[in-house]
PDB file of N, CA and C in Angstrom:
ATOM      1  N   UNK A   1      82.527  49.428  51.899  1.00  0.00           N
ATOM      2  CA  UNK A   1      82.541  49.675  53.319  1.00  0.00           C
ATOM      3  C   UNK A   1      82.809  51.153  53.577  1.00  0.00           C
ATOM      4  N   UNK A   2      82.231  51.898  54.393  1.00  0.00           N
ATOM      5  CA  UNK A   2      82.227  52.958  54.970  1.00  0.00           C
ATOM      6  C   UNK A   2      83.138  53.951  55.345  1.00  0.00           C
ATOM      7  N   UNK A   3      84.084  54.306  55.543  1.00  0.00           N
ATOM      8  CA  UNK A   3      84.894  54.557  56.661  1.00  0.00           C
ATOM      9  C   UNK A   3      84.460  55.721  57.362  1.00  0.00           C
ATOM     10  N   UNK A   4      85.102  55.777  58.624  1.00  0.00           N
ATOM     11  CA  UNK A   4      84.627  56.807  59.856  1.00  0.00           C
ATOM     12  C   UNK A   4      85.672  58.146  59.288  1.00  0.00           C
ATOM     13  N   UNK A   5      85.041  59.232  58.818  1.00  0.00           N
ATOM     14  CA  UNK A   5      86.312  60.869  58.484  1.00  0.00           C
ATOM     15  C   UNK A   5      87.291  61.014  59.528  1.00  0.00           C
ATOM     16  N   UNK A   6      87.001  60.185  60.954  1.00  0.00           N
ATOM     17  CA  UNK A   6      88.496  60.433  61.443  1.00  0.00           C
ATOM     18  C   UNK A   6      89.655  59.329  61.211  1.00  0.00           C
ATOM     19  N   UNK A   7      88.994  58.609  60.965  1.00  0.00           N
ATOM     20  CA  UNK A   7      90.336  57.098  61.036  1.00  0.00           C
ATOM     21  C   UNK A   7      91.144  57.436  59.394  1.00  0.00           C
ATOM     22  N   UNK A   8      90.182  58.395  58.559  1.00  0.00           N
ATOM     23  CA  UNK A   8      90.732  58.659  57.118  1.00  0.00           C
ATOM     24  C   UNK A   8      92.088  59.498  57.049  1.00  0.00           C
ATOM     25  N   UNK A   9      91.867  60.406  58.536  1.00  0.00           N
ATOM     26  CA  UNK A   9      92.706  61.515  58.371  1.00  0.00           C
ATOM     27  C   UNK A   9      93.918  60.857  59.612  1.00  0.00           C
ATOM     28  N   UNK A  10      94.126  59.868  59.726  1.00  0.00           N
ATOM     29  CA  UNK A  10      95.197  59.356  61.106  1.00  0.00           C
ATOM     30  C   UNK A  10      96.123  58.999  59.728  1.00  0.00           C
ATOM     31  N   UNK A  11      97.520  59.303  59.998  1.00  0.00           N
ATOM     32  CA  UNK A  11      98.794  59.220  59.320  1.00  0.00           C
ATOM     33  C   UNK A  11      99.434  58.102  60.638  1.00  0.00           C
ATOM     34  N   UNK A  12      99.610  57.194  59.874  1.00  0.00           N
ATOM     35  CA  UNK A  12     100.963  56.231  60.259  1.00  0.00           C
ATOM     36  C   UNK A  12     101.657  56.343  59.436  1.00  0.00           C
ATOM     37  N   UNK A  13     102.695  55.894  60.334  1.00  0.00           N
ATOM     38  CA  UNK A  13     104.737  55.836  60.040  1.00  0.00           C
ATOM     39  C   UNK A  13     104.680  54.377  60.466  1.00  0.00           C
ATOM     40  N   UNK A  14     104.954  53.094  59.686  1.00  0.00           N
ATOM     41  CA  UNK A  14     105.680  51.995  60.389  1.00  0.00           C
ATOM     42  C   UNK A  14     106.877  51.928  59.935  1.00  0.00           C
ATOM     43  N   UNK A  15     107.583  51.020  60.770  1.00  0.00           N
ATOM     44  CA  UNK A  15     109.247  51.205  60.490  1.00  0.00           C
ATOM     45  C   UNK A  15     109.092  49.752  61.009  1.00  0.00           C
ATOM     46  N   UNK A  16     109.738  49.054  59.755  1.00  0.00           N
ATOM     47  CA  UNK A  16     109.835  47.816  59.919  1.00  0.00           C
ATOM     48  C   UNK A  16     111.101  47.330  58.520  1.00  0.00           C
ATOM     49  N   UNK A  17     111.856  46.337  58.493  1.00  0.00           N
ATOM     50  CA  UNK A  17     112.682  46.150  57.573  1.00  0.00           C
ATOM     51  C   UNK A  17     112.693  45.435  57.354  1.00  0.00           C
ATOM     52  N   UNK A  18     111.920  43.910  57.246  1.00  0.00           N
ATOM     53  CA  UNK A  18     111.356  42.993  56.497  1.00  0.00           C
ATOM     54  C   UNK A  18     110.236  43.283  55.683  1.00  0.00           C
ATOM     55  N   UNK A  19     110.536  42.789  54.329  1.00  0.00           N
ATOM     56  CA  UNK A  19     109.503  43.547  53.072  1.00  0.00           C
ATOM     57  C   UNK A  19     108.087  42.758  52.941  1.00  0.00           C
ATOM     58  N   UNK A  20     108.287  41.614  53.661  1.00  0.00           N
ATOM     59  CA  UNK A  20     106.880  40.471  53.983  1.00  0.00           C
ATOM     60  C   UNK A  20     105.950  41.503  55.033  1.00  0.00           C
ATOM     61  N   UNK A  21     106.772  41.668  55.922  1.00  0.00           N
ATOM     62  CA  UNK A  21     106.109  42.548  56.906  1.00  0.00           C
ATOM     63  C   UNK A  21     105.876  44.024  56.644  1.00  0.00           C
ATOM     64  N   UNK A  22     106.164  44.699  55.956  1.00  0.00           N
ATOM     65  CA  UNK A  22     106.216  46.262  55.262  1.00  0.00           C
ATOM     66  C   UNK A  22     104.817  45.666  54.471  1.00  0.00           C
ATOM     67  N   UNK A  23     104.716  44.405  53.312  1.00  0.00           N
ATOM     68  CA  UNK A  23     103.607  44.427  52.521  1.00  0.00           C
ATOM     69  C   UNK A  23     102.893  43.858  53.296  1.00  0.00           C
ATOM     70  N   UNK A  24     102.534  43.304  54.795  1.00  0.00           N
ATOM     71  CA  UNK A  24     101.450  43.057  55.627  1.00  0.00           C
ATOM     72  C   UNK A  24     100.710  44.228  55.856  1.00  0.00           C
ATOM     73  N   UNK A  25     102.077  44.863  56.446  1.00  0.00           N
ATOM     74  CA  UNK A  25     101.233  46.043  57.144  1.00  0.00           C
ATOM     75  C   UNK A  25     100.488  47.437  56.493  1.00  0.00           C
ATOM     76  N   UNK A  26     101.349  46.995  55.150  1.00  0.00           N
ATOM     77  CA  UNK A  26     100.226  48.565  54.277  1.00  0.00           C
ATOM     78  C   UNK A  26      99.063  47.875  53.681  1.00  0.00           C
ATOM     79  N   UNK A  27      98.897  46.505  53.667  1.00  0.00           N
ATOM     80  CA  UNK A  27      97.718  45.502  52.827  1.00  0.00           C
ATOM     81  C   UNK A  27      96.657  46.344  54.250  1.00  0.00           C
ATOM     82  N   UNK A  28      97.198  45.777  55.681  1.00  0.00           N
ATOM     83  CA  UNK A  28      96.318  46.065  56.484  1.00  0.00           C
ATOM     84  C   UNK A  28      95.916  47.592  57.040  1.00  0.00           C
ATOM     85  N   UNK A  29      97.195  48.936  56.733  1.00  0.00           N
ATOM     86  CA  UNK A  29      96.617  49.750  57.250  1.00  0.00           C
ATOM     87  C   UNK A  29      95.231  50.610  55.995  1.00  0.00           C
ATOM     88  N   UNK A  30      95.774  50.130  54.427  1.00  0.00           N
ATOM     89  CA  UNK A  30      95.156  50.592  53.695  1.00  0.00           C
ATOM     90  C   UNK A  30      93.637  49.873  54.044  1.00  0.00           C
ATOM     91  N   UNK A  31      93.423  48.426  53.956  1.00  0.00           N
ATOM     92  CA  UNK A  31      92.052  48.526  54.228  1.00  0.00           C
ATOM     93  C   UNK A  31      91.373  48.893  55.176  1.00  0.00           C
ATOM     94  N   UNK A  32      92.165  49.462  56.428  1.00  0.00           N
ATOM     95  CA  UNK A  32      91.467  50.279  57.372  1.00  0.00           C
ATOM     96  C   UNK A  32      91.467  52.012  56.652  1.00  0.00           C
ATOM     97  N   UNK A  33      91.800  52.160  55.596  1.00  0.00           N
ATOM     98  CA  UNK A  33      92.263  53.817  55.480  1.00  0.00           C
ATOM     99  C   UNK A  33      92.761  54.412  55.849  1.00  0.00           C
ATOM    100  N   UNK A  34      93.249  54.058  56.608  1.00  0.00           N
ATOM    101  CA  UNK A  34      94.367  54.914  56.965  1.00  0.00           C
ATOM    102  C   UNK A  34      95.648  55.406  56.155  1.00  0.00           C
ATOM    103  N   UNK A  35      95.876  56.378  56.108  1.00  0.00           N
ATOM    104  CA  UNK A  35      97.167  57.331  55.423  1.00  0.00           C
ATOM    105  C   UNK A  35      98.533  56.701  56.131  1.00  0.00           C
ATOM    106  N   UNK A  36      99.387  56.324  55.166  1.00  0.00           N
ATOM    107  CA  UNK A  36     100.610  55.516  55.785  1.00  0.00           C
ATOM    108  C   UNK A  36     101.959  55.683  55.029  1.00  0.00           C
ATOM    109  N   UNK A  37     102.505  55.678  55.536  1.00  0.00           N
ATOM    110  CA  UNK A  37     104.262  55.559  54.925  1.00  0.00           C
ATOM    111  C   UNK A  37     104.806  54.470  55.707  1.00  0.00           C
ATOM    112  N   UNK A  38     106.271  53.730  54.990  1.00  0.00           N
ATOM    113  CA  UNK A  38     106.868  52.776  55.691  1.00  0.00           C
ATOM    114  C   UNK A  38     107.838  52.817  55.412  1.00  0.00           C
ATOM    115  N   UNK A  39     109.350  52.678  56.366  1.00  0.00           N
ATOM    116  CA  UNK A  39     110.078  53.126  55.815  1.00  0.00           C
ATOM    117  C   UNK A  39     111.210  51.921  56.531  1.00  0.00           C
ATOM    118  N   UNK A  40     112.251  51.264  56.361  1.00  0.00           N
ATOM    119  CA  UNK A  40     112.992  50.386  56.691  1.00  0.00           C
ATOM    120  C   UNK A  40     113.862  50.349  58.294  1.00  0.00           C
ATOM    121  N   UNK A  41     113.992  51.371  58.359  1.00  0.00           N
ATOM    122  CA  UNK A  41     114.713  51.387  59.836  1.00  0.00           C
ATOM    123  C   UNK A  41     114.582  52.669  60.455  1.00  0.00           C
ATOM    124  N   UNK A  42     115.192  53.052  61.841  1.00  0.00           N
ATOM    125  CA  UNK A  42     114.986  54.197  62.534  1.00  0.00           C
ATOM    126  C   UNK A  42     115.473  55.306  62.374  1.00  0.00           C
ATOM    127  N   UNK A  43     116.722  55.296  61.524  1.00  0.00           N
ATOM    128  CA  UNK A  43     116.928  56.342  60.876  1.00  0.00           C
ATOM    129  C   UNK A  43     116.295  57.274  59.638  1.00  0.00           C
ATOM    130  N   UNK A  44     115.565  55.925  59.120  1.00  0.00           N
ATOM    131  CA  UNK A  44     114.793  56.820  58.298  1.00  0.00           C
ATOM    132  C   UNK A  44     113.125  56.815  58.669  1.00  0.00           C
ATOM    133  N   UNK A  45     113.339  56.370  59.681  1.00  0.00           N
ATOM    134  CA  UNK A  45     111.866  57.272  60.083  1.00  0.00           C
ATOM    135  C   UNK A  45     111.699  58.301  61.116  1.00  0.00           C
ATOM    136  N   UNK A  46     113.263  58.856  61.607  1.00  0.00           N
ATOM    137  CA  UNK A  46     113.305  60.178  61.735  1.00  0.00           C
ATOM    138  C   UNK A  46     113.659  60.808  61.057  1.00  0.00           C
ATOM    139  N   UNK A  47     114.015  60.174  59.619  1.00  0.00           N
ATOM    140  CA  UNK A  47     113.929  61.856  58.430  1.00  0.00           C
ATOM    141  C   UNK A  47     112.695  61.971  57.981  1.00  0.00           C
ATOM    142  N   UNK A  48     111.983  60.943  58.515  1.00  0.00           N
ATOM    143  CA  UNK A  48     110.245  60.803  57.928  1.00  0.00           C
ATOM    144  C   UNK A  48     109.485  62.210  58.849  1.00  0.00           C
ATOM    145  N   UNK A  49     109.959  61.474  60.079  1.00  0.00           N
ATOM    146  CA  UNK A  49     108.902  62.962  61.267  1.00  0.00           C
ATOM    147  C   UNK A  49     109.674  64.346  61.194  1.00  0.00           C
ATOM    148  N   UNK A  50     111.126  64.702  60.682  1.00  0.00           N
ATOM    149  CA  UNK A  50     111.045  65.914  60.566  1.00  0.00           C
ATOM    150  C   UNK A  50     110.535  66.136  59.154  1.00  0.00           C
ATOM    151  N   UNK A  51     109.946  65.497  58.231  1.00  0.00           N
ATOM    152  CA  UNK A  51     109.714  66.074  57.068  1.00  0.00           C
ATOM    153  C   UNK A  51     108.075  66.439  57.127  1.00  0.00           C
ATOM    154  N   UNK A  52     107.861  65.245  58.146  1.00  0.00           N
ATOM    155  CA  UNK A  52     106.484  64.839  57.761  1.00  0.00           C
ATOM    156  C   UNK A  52     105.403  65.029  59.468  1.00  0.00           C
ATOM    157  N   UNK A  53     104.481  65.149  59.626  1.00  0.00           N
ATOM    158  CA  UNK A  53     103.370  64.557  61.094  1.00  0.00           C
ATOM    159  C   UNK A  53     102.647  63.252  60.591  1.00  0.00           C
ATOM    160  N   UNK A  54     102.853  62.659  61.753  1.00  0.00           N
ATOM    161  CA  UNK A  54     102.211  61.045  61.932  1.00  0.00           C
ATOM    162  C   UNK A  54     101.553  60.865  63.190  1.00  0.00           C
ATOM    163  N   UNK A  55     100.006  60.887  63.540  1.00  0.00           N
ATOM    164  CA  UNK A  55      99.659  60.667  64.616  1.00  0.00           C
ATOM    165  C   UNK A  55      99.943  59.231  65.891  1.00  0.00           C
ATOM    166  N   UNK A  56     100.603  58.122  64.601  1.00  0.00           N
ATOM    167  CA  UNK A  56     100.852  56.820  65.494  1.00  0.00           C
ATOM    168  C   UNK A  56     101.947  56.322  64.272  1.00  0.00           C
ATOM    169  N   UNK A  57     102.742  55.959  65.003  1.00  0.00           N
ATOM    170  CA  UNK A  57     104.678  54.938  64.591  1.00  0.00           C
ATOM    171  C   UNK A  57     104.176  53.081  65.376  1.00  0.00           C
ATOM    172  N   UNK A  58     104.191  53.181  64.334  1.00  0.00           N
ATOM    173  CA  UNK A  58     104.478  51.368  64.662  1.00  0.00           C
ATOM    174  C   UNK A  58     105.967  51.195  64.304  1.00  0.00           C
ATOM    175  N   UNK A  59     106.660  50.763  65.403  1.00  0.00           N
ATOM    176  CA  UNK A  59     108.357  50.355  65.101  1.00  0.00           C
ATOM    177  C   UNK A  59     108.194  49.367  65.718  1.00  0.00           C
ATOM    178  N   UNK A  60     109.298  48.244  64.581  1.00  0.00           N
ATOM    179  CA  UNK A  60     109.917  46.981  65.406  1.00  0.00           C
ATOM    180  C   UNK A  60     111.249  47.573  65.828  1.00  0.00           C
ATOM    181  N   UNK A  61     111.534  46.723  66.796  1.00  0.00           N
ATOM    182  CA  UNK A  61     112.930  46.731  67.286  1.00  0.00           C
ATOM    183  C   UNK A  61     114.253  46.618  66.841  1.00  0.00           C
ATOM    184  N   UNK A  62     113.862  45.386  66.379  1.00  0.00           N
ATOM    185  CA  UNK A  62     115.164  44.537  65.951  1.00  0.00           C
ATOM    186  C   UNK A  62     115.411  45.573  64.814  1.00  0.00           C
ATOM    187  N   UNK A  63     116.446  45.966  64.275  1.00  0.00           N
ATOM    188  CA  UNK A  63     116.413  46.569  62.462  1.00  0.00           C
ATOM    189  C   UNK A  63     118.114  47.198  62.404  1.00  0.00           C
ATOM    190  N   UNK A  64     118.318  47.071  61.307  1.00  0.00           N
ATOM    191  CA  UNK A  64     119.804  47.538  61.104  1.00  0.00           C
ATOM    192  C   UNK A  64     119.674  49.141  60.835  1.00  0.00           C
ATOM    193  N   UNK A  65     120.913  49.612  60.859  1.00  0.00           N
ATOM    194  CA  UNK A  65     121.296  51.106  60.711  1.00  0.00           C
ATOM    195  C   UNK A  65     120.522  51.742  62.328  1.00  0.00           C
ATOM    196  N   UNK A  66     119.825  51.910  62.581  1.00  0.00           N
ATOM    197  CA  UNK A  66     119.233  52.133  64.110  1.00  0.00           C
ATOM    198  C   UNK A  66     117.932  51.480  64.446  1.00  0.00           C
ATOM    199  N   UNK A  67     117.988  50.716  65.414  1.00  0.00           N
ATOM    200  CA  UNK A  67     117.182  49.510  66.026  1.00  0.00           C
ATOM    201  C   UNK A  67     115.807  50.894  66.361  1.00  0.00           C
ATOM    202  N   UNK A  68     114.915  49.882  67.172  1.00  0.00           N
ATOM    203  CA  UNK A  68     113.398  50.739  67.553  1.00  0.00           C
ATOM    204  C   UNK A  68     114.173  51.512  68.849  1.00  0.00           C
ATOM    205  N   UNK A  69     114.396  50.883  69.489  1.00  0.00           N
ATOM    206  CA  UNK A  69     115.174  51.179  70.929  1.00  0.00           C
ATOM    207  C   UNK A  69     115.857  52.749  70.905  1.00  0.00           C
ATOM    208  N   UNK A  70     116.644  52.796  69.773  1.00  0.00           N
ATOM    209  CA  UNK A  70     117.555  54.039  69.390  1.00  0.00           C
ATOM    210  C   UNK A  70     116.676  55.009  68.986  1.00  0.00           C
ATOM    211  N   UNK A  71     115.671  54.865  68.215  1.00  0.00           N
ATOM    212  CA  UNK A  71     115.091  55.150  66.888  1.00  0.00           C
ATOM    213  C   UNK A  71     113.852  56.580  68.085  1.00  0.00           C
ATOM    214  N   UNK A  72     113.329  55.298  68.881  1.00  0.00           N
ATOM    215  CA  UNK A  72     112.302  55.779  70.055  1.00  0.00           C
ATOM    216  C   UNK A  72     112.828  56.643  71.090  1.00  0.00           C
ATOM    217  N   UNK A  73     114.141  56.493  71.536  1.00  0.00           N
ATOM    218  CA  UNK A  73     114.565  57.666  72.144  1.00  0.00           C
ATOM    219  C   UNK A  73     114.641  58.856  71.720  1.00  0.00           C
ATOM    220  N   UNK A  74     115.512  58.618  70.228  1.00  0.00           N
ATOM    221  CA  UNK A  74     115.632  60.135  69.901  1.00  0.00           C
ATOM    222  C   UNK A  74     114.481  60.672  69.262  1.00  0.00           C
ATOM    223  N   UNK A  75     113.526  59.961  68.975  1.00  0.00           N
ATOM    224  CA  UNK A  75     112.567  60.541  68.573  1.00  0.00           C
ATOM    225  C   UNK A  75     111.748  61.392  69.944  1.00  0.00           C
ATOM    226  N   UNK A  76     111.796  60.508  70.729  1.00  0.00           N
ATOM    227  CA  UNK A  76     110.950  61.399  72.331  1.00  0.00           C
ATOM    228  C   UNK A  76     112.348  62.783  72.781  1.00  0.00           C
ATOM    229  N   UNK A  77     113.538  62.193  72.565  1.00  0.00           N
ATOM    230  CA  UNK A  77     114.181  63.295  73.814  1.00  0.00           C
ATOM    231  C   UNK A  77     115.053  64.183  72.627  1.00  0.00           C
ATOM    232  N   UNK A  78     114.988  64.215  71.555  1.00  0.00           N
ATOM    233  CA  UNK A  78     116.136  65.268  70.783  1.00  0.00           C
ATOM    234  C   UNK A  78     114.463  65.971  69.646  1.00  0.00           C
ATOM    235  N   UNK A  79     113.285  64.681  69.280  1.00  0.00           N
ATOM    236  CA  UNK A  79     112.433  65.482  68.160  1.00  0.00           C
ATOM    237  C   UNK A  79     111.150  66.173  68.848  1.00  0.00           C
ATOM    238  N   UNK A  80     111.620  65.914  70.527  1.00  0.00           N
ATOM    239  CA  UNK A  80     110.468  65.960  71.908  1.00  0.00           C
ATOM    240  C   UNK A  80     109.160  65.780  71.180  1.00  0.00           C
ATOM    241  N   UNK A  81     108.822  64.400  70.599  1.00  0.00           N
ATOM    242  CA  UNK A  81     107.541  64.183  70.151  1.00  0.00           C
ATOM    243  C   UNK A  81     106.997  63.510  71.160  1.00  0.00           C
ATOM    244  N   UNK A  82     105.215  63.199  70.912  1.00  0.00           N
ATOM    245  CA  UNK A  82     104.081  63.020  71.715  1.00  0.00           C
ATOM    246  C   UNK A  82     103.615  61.374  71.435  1.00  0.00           C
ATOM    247  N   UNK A  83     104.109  61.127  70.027  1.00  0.00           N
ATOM    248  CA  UNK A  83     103.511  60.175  69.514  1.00  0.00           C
ATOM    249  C   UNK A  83     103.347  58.942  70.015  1.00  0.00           C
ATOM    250  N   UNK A  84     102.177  58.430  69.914  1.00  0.00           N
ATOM    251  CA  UNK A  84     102.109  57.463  70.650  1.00  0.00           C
ATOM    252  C   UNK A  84     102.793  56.062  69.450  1.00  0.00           C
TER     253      UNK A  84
END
């Protein structure tokens, strides 16, 4: 199958902390191609965006050490990101 040169070059971040759901979601972003990291909770997927650029964050909510809720603020109002 084909892929389109832009969907190759889109970087996701999911942040999720169930490992059923971490191996869903890289089974599914890899066969779209997409470039991906995953990382367990919201704290570490803001050591992910200052290390790293990710055009789209898939976060769940629920998660220990800092929930999506926490995770999504400080990422918009202290890392003033765009990301959708």
């Amino acid at each position: 199958m084909q892929r389109d040169a832009e969907i190759q070059n889109i970087k996701v971040l999911t942040v999720e902390d169930i490992a059923l759901n971490q191996l869903l979601m890289k089974t599914l972003l890899d066969d779209f191609g997409f470039q991906s990291d995953i990382v367990a909770n919201g704290k570490l997927a803001v050591e992910k965006l200052q290390a790293n650029s990710y055009d789209i964050i898939l976060m769940d909510l629920q998660m220990p050490v800092m929930n999506g809720f926490e995770a999504t603020e400080y990422i918009r109002n202290k890392l003033n990101s765009k990301i959708q």
